[in-house]
C-alpha atoms as a PDB file:
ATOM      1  CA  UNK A   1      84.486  45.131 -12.513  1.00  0.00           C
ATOM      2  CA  UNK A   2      84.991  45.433  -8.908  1.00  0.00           C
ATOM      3  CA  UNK A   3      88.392  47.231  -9.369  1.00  0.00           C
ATOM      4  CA  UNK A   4      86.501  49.775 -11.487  1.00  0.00           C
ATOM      5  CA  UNK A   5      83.670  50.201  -8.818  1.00  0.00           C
ATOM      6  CA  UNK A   6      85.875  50.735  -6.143  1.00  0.00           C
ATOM      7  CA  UNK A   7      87.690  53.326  -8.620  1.00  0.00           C
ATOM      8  CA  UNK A   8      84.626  54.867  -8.883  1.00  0.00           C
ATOM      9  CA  UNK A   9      83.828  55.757  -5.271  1.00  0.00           C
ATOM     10  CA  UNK A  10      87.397  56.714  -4.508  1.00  0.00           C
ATOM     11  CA  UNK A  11      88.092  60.299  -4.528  1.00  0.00           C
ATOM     12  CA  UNK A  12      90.725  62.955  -3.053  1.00  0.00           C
ATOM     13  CA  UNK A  13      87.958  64.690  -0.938  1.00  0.00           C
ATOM     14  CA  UNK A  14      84.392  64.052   0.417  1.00  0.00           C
ATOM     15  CA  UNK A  15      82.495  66.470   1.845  1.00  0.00           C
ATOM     16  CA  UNK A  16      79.965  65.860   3.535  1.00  0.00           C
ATOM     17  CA  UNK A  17      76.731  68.592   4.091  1.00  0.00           C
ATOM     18  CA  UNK A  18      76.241  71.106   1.280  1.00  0.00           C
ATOM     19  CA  UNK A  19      75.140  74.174   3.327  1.00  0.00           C
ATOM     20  CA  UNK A  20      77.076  77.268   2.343  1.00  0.00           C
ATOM     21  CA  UNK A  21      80.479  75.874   4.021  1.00  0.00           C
ATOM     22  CA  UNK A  22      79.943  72.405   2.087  1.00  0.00           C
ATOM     23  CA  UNK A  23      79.446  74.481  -1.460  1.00  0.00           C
ATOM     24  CA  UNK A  24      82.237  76.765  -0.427  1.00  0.00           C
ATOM     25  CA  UNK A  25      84.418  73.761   0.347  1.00  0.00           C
ATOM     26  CA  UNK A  26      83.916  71.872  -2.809  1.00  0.00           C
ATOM     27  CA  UNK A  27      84.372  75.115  -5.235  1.00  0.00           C
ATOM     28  CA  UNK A  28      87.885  75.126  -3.118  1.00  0.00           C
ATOM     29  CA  UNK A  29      88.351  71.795  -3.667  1.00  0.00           C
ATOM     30  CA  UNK A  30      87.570  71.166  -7.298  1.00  0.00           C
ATOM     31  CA  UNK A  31      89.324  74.513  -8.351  1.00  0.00           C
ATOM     32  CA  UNK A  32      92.471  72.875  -6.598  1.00  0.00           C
ATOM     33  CA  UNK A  33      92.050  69.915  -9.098  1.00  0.00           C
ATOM     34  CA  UNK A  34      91.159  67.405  -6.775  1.00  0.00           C
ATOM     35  CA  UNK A  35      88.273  64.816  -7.312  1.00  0.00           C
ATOM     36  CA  UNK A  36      85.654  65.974  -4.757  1.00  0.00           C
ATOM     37  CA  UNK A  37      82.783  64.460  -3.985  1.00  0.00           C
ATOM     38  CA  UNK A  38      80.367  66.835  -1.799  1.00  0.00           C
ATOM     39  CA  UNK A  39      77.330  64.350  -0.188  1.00  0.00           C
ATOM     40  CA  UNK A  40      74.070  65.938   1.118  1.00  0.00           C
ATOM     41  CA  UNK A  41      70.504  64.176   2.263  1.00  0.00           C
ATOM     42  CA  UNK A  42      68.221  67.222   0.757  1.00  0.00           C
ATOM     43  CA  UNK A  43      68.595  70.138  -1.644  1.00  0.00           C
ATOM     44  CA  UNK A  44      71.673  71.833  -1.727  1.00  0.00           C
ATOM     45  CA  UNK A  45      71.600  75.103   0.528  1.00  0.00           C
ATOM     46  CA  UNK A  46      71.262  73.703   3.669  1.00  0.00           C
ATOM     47  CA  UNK A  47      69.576  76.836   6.084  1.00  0.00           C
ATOM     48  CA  UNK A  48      69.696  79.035   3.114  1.00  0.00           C
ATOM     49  CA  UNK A  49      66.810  77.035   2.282  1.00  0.00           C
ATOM     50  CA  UNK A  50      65.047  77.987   4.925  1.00  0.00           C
ATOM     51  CA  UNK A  51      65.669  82.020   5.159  1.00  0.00           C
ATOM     52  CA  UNK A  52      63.861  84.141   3.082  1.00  0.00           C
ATOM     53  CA  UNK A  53      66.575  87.061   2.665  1.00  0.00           C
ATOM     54  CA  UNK A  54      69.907  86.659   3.155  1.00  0.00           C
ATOM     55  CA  UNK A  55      71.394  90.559   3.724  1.00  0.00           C
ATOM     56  CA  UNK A  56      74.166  89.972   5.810  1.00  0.00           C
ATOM     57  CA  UNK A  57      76.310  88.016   3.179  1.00  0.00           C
ATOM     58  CA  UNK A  58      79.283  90.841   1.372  1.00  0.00           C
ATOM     59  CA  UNK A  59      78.079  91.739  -1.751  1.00  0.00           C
ATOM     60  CA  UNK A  60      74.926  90.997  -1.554  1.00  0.00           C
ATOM     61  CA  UNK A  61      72.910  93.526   0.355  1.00  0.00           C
ATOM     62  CA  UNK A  62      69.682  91.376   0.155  1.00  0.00           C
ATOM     63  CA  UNK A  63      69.188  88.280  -1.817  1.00  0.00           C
ATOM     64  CA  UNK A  64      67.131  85.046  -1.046  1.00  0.00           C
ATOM     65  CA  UNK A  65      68.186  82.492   0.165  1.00  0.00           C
ATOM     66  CA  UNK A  66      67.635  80.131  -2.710  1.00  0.00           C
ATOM     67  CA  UNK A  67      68.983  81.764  -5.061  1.00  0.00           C
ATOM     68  CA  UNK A  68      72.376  82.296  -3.235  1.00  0.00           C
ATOM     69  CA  UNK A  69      72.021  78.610  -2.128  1.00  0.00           C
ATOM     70  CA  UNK A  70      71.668  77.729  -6.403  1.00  0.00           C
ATOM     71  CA  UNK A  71      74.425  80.422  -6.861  1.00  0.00           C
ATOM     72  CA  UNK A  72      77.346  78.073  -4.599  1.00  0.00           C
ATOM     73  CA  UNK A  73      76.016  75.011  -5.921  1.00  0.00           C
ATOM     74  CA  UNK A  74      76.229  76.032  -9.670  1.00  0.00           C
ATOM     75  CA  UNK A  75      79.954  77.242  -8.575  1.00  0.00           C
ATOM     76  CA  UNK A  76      80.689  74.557  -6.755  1.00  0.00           C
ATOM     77  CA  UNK A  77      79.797  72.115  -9.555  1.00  0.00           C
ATOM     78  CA  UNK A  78      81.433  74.329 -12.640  1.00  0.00           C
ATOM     79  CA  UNK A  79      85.012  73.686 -10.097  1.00  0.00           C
ATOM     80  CA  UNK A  80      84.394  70.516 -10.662  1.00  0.00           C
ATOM     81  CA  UNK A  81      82.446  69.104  -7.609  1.00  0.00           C
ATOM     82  CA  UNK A  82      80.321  66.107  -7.412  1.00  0.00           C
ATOM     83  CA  UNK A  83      77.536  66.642  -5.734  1.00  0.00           C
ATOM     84  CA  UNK A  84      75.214  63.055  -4.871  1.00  0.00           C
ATOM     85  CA  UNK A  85      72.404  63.367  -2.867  1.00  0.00           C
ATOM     86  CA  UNK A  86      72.154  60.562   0.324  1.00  0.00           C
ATOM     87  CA  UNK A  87      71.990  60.227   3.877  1.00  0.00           C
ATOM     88  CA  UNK A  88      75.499  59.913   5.269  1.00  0.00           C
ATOM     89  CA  UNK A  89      75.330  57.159   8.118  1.00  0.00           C
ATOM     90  CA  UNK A  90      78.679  56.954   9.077  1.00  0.00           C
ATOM     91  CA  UNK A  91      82.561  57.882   8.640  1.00  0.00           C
ATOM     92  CA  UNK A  92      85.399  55.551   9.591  1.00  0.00           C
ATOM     93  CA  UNK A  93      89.337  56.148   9.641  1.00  0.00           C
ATOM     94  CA  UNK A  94      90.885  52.696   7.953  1.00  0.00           C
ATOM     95  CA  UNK A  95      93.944  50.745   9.428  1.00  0.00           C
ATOM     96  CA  UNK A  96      95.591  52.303   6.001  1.00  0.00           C
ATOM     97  CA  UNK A  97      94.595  55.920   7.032  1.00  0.00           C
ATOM     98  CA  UNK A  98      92.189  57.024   4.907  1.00  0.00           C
ATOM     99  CA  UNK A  99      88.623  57.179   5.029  1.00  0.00           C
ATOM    100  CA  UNK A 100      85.153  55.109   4.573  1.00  0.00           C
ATOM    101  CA  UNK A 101      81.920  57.048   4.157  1.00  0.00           C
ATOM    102  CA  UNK A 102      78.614  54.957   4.367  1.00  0.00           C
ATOM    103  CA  UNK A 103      76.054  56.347   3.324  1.00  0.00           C
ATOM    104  CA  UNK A 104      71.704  55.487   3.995  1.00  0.00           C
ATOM    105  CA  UNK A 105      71.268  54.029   0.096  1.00  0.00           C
ATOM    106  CA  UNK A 106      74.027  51.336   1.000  1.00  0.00           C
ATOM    107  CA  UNK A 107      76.576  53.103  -0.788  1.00  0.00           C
ATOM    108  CA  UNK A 108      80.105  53.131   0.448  1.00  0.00           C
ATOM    109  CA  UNK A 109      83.352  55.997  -0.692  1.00  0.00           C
ATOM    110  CA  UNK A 110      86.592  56.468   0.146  1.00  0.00           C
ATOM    111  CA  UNK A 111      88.606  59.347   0.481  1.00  0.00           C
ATOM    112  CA  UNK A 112      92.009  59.911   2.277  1.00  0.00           C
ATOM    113  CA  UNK A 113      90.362  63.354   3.301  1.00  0.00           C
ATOM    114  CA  UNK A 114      86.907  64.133   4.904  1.00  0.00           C
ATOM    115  CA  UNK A 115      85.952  67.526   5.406  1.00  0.00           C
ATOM    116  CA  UNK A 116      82.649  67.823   7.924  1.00  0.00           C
ATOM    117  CA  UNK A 117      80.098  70.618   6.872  1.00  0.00           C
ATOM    118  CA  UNK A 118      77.204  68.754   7.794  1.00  0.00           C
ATOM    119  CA  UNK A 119      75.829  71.644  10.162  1.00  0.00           C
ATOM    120  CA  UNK A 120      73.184  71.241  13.113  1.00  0.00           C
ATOM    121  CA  UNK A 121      69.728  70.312  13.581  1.00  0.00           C
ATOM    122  CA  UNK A 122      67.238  72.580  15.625  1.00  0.00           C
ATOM    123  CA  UNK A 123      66.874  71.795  19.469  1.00  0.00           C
ATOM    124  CA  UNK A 124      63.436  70.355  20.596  1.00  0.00           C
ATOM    125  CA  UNK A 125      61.699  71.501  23.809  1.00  0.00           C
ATOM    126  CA  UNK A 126      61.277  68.592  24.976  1.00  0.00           C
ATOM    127  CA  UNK A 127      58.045  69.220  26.553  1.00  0.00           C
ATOM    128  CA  UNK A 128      54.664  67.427  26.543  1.00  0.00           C
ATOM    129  CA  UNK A 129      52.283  67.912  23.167  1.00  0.00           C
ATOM    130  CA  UNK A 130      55.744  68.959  20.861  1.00  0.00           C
ATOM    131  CA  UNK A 131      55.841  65.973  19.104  1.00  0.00           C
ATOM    132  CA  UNK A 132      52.252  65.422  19.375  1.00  0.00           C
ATOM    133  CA  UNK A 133      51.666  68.301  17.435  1.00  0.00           C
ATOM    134  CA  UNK A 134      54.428  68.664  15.039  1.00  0.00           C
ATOM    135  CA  UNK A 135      53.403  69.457  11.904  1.00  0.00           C
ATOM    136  CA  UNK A 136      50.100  70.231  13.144  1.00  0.00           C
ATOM    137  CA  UNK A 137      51.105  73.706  14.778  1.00  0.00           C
ATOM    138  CA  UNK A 138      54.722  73.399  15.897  1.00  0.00           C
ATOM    139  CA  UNK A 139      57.450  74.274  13.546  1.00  0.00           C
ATOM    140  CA  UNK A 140      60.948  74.896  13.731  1.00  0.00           C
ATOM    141  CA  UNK A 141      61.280  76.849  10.217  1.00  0.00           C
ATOM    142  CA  UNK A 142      59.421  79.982   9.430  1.00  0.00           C
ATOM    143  CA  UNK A 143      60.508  80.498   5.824  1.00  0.00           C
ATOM    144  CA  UNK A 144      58.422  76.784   5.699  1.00  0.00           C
ATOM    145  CA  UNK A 145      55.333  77.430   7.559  1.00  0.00           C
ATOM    146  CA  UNK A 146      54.901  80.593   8.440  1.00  0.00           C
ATOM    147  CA  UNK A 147      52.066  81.077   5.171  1.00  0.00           C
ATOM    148  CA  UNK A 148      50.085  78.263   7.224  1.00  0.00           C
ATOM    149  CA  UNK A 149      49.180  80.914   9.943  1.00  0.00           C
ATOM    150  CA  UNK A 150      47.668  83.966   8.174  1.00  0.00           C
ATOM    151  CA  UNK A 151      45.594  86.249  10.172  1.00  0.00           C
ATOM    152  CA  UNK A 152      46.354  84.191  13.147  1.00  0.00           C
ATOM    153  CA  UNK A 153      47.828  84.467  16.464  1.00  0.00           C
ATOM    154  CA  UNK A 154      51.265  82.512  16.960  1.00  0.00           C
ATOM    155  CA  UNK A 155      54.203  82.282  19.289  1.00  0.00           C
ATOM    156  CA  UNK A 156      57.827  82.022  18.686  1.00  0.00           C
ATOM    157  CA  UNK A 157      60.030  80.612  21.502  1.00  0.00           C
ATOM    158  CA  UNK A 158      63.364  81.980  21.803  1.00  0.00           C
ATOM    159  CA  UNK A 159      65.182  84.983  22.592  1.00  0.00           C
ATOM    160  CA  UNK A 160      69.067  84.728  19.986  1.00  0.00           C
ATOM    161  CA  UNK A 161      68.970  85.708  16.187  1.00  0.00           C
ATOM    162  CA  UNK A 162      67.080  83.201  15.034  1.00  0.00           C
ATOM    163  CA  UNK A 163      64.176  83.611  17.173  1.00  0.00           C
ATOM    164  CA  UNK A 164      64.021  87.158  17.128  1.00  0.00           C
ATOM    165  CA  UNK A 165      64.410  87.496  13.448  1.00  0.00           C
ATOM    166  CA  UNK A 166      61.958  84.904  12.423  1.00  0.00           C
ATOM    167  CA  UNK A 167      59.641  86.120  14.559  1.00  0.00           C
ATOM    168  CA  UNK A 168      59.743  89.414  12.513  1.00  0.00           C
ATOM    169  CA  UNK A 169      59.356  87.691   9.723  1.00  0.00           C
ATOM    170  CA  UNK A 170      56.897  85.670  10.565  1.00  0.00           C
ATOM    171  CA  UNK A 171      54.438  89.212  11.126  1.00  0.00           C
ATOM    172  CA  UNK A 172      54.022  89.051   7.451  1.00  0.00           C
ATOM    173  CA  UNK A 173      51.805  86.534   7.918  1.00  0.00           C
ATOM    174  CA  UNK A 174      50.297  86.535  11.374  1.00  0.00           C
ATOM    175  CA  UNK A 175      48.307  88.807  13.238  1.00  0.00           C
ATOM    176  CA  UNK A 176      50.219  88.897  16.414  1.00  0.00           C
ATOM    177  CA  UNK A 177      53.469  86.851  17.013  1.00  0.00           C
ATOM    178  CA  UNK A 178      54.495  86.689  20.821  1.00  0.00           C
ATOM    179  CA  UNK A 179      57.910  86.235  21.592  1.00  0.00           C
ATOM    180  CA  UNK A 180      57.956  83.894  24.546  1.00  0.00           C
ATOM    181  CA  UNK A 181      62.092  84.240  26.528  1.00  0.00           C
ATOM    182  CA  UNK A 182      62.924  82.404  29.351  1.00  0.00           C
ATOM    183  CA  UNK A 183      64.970  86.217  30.315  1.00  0.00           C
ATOM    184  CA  UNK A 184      64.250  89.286  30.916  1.00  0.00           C
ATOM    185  CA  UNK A 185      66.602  90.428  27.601  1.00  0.00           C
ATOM    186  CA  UNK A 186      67.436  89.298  24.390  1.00  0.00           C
ATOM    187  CA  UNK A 187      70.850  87.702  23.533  1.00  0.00           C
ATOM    188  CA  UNK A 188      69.810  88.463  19.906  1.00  0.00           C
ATOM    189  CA  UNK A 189      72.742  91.100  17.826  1.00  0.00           C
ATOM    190  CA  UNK A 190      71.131  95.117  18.675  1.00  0.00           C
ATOM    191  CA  UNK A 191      69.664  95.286  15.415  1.00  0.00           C
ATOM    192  CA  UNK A 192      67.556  92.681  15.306  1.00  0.00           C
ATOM    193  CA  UNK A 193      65.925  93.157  18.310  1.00  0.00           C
ATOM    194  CA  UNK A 194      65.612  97.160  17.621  1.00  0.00           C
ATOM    195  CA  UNK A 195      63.757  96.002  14.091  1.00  0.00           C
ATOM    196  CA  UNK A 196      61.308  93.632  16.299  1.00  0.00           C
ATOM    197  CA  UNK A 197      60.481  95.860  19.091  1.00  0.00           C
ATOM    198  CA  UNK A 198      59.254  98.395  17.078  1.00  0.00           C
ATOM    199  CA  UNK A 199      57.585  95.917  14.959  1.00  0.00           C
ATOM    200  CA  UNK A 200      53.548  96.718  16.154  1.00  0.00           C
ATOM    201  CA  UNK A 201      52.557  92.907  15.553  1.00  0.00           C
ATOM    202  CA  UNK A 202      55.024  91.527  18.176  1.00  0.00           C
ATOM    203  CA  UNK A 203      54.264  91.420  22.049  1.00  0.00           C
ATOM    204  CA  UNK A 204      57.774  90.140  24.216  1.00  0.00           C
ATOM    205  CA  UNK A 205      56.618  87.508  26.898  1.00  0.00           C
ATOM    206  CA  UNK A 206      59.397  88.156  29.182  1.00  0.00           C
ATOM    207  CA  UNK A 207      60.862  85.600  31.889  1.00  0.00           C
ATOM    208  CA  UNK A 208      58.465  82.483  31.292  1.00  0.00           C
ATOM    209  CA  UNK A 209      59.282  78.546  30.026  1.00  0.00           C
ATOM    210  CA  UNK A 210      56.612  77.115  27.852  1.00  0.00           C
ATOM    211  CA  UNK A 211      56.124  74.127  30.221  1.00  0.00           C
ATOM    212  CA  UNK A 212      53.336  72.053  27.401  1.00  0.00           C
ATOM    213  CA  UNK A 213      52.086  72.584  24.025  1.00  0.00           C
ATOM    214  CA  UNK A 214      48.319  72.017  24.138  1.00  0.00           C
ATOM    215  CA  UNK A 215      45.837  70.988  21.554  1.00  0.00           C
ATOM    216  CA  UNK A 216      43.237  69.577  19.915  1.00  0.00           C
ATOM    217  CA  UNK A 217      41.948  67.888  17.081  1.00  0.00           C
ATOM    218  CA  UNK A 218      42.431  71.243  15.143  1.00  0.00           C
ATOM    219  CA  UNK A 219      45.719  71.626  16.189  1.00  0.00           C
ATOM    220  CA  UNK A 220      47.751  73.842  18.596  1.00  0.00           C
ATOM    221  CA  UNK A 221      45.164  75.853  20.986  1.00  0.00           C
ATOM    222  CA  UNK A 222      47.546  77.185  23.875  1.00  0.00           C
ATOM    223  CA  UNK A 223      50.952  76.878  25.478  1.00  0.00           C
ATOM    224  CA  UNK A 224      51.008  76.601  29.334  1.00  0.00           C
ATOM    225  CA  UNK A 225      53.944  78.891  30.487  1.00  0.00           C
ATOM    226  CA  UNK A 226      55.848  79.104  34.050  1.00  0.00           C
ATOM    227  CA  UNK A 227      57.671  82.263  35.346  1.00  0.00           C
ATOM    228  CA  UNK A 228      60.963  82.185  35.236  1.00  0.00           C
ATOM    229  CA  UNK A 229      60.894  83.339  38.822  1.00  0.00           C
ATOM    230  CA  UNK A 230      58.103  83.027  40.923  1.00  0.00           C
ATOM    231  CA  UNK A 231      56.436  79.787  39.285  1.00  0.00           C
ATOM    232  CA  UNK A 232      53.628  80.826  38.581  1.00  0.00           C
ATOM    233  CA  UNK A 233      51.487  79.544  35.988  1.00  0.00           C
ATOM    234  CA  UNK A 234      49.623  81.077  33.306  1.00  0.00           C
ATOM    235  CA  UNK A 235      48.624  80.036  29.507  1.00  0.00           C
ATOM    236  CA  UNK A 236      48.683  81.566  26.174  1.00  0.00           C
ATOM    237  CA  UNK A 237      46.864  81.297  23.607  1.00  0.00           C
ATOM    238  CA  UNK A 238      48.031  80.593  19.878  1.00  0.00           C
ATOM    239  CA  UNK A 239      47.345  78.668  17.360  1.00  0.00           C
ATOM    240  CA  UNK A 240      51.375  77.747  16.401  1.00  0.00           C
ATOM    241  CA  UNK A 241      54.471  78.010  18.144  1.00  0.00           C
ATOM    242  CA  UNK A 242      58.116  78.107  16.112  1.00  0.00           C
ATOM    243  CA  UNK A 243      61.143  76.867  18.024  1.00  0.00           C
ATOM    244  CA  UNK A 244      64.049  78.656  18.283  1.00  0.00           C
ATOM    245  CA  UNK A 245      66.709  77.205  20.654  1.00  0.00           C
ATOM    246  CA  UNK A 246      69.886  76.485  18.978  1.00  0.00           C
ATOM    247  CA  UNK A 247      71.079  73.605  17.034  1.00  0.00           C
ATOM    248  CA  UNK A 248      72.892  70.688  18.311  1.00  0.00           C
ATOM    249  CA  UNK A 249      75.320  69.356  15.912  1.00  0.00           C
ATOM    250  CA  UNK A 250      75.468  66.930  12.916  1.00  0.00           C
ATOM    251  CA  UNK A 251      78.721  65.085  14.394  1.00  0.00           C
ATOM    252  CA  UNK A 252      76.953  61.178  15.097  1.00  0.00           C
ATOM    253  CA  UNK A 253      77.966  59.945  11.453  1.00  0.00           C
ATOM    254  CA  UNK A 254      81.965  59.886  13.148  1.00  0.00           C
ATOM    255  CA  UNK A 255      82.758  56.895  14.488  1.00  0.00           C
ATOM    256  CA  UNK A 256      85.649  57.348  15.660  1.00  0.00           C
ATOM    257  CA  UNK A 257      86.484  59.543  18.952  1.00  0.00           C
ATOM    258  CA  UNK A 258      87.498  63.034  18.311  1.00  0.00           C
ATOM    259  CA  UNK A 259      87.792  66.060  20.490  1.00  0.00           C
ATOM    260  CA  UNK A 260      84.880  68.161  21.385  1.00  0.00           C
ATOM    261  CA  UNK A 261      83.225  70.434  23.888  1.00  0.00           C
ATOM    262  CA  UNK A 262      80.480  69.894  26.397  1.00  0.00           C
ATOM    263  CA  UNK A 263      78.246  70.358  24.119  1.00  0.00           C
ATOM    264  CA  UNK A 264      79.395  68.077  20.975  1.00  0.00           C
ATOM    265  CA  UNK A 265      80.540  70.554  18.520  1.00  0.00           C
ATOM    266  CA  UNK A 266      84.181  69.654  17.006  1.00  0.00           C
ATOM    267  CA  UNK A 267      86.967  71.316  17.962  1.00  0.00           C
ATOM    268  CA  UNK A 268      89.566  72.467  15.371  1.00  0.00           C
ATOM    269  CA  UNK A 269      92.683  74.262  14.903  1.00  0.00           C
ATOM    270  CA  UNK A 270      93.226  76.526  12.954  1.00  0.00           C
ATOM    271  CA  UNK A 271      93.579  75.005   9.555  1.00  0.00           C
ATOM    272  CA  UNK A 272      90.247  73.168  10.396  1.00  0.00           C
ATOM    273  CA  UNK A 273      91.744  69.861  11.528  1.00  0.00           C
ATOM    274  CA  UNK A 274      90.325  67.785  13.881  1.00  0.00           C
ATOM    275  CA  UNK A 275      91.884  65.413  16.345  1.00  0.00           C
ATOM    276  CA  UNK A 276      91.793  62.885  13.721  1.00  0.00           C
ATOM    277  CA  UNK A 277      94.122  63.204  10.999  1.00  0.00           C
ATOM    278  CA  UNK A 278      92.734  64.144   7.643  1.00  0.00           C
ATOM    279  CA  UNK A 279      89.543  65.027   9.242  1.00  0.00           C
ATOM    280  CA  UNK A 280      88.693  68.119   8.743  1.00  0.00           C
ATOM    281  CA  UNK A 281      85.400  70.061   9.867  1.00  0.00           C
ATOM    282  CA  UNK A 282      83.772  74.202   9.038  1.00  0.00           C
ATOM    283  CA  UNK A 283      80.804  75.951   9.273  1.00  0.00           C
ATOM    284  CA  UNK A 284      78.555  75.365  12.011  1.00  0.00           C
ATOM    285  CA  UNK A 285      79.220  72.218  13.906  1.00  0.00           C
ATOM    286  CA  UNK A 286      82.409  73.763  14.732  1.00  0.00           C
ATOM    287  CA  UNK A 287      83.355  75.270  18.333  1.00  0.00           C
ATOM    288  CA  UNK A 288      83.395  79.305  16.997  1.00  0.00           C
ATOM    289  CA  UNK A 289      82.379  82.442  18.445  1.00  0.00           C
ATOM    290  CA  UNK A 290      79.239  83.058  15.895  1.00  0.00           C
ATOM    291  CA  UNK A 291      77.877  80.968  13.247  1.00  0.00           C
ATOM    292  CA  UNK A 292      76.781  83.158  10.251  1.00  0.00           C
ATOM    293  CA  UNK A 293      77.159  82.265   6.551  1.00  0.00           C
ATOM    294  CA  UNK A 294      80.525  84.616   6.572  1.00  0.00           C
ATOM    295  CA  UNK A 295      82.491  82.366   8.689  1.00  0.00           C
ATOM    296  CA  UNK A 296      80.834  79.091   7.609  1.00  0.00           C
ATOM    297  CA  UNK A 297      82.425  80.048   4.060  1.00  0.00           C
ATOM    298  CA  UNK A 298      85.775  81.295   5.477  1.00  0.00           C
ATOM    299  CA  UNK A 299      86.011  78.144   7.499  1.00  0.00           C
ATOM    300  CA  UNK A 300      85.438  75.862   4.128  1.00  0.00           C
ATOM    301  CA  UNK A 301      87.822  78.224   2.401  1.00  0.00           C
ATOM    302  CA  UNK A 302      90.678  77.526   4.697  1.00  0.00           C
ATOM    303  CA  UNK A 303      89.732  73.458   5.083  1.00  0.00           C
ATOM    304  CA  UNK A 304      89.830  72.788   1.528  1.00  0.00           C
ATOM    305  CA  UNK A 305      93.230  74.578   0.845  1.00  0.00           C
ATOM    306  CA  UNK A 306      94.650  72.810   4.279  1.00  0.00           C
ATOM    307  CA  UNK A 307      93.688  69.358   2.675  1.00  0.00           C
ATOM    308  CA  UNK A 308      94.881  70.483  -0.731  1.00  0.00           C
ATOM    309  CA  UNK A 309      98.040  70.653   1.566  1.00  0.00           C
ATOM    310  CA  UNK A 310      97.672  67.781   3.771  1.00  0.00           C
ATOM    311  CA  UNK A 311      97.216  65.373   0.497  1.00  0.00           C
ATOM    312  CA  UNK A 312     100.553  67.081  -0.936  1.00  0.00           C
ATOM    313  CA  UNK A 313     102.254  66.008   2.177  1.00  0.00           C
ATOM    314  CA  UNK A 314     100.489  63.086   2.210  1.00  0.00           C
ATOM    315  CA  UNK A 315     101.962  61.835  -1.526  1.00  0.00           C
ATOM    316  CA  UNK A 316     105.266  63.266  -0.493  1.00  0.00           C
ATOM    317  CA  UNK A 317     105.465  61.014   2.617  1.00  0.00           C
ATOM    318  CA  UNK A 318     104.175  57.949   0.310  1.00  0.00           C
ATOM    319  CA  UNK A 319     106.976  58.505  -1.777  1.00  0.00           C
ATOM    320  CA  UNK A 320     109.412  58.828   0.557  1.00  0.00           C
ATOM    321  CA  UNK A 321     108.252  55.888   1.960  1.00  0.00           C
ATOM    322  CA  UNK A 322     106.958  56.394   5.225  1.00  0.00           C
ATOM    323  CA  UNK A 323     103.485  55.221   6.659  1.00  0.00           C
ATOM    324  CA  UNK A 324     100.627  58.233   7.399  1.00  0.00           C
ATOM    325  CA  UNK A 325      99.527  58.897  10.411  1.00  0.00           C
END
């Protein structure tokens, strides 16, 4: 019986995240005939859960986010993916060169390929009254909250794509969404901002750092802000601030060391490797240029034919004898 079990939670590939590089990767994988197991703690989708229309993605010149995310999972799975919903935990190389994936409901796989898609999670502030009021006025997805603040007065913090989009969005449902940048210009792509500027429901708070979230027993009241400059201090009032900073990386479930940049995300080569052999990582906890749903797909493309090719070599080397490395 415990031959059989271990049988059972051995495959070729595990993938781990099932955003839109994680989906992509395990179509790749199953079409290429190998036993793939894709692991993800919520709903397949990843942040296509969490955008409302998805209209930068070829082919589709607008389509929401769920349903594209329900799209690459139902593709994914007729290829032949597994897809098991749990908390990965943690992801060891073996003395034998293969892999060990732990995961949060005590479950444990092994694969001699791992290919990392398991994305980023949104930067905090950091600032007094965030976690305080989390939940309670503070979000970090608009797609999620933004129907909680109808008619109301909110503030998005931020000045890339996300925060400049979302806060356009987010005027479907407020009446007044301030745009609070620690600049005095965007870093968001022309487009977007040209779309929120002219937007009539959003004011730009330029050059100031939201320095507290303040509150009450009803929830977010105000945000005490600091020019960027001069110091000074002033407040604004709004009854919800979204967070928009950036993501930090999924990457604390390796356990072994692997080579990254200052700022944790996993460098690669071209075929997706890592510094670890048979690790593999795409999509957006990878050190690229942009992270859009184009080149988190493209990235998962070219990882799951490089391990298709790395197990080949991998079987040939077996045969031949000689160790992995």
């Amino acid at each position: 019986m415990g031959g059989q079990e271990q049988n059972m939670n051995s495959y070729d590939v595990i993938v781990i995240g099932a955003g839109p590089a994680g989906l992509c990767a395990g179509m790749y994988a199953g079409r290429g005939m190998l036993r793939t197991l894709v692991l993800e703690r919520g709903l397949p989708g990843g942040e296509l859960l969490n955008t409302e229309l998805i209209e930068d993605y070829i082919g589709f010149e607008s389509i929401p986010g769920r349903e594209l995310a329900e799209k690459m999972a139902s593709h994914a799975v007729k290829f032949g993916a597994e897809i098991v919903t749990d908390t990965v935990e943690a992801v060891r190389k073996t003395e034998e060169g293969d892999f060990t994936v732990e995961t949060g409901l005590g479950k444990r796989y092994r694969a001699p390929a791992v290919i990392l898609t398991a994305g980023g999670t949104p930067n905090k502030l950091g600032i007094p009254g965030e976690q305080e009021y989390a939940g309670r006025g503070v979000s970090y997805c608009a797609v999620c909250d933004g129907a909680f603040f109808k008619r109301e007065t909110i503030a998005v913090v931020g000045g890339g794509d996300a925060a400049v989009e979302e806060a356009d969005y987010l005027t479907r449902y407020a009446a007044k969404v301030y745009i609070v940048h620690r600049r005095d210009q965007f870093r968001a792509s022309p487009i977007i901002q040209e779309r929120a500027l002219k937007n009539p429901r959003i004011e730009v708070v330029w050059n100031k750092v939201v320095e507290e979230i303040v509150g009450g027993p009803t929830g977010v009241t105000s945000l005490r802000l600091k020019d960027s400059g001069t110091g000074e201090a002033s407040s604004l009032a709004v009854t919800g601030c979204f967070v928009f900073i950036g993501f930090s990386p999924n990457t604390g479930m390796i356990k072994d060391h692997y080579d990254h940049d200052a700022a944790g995300y996993v460098i690669t080569d071209t075929h997706m490797r890592t510094s670890i052999p048979g690790l593999f990582a795409a999509g957006d906890l990878r050190v690229q240029l942009t992270r859009q749903v184009t080149t988190a797909v493209g990235d998962a493309t070219t990882a799951a034919i490089a391990v298709q090719k790395y197990l080949t070599e991998l079987r040939e080397r077996e045969s031949a004898g000689v160790g992995a490395s």
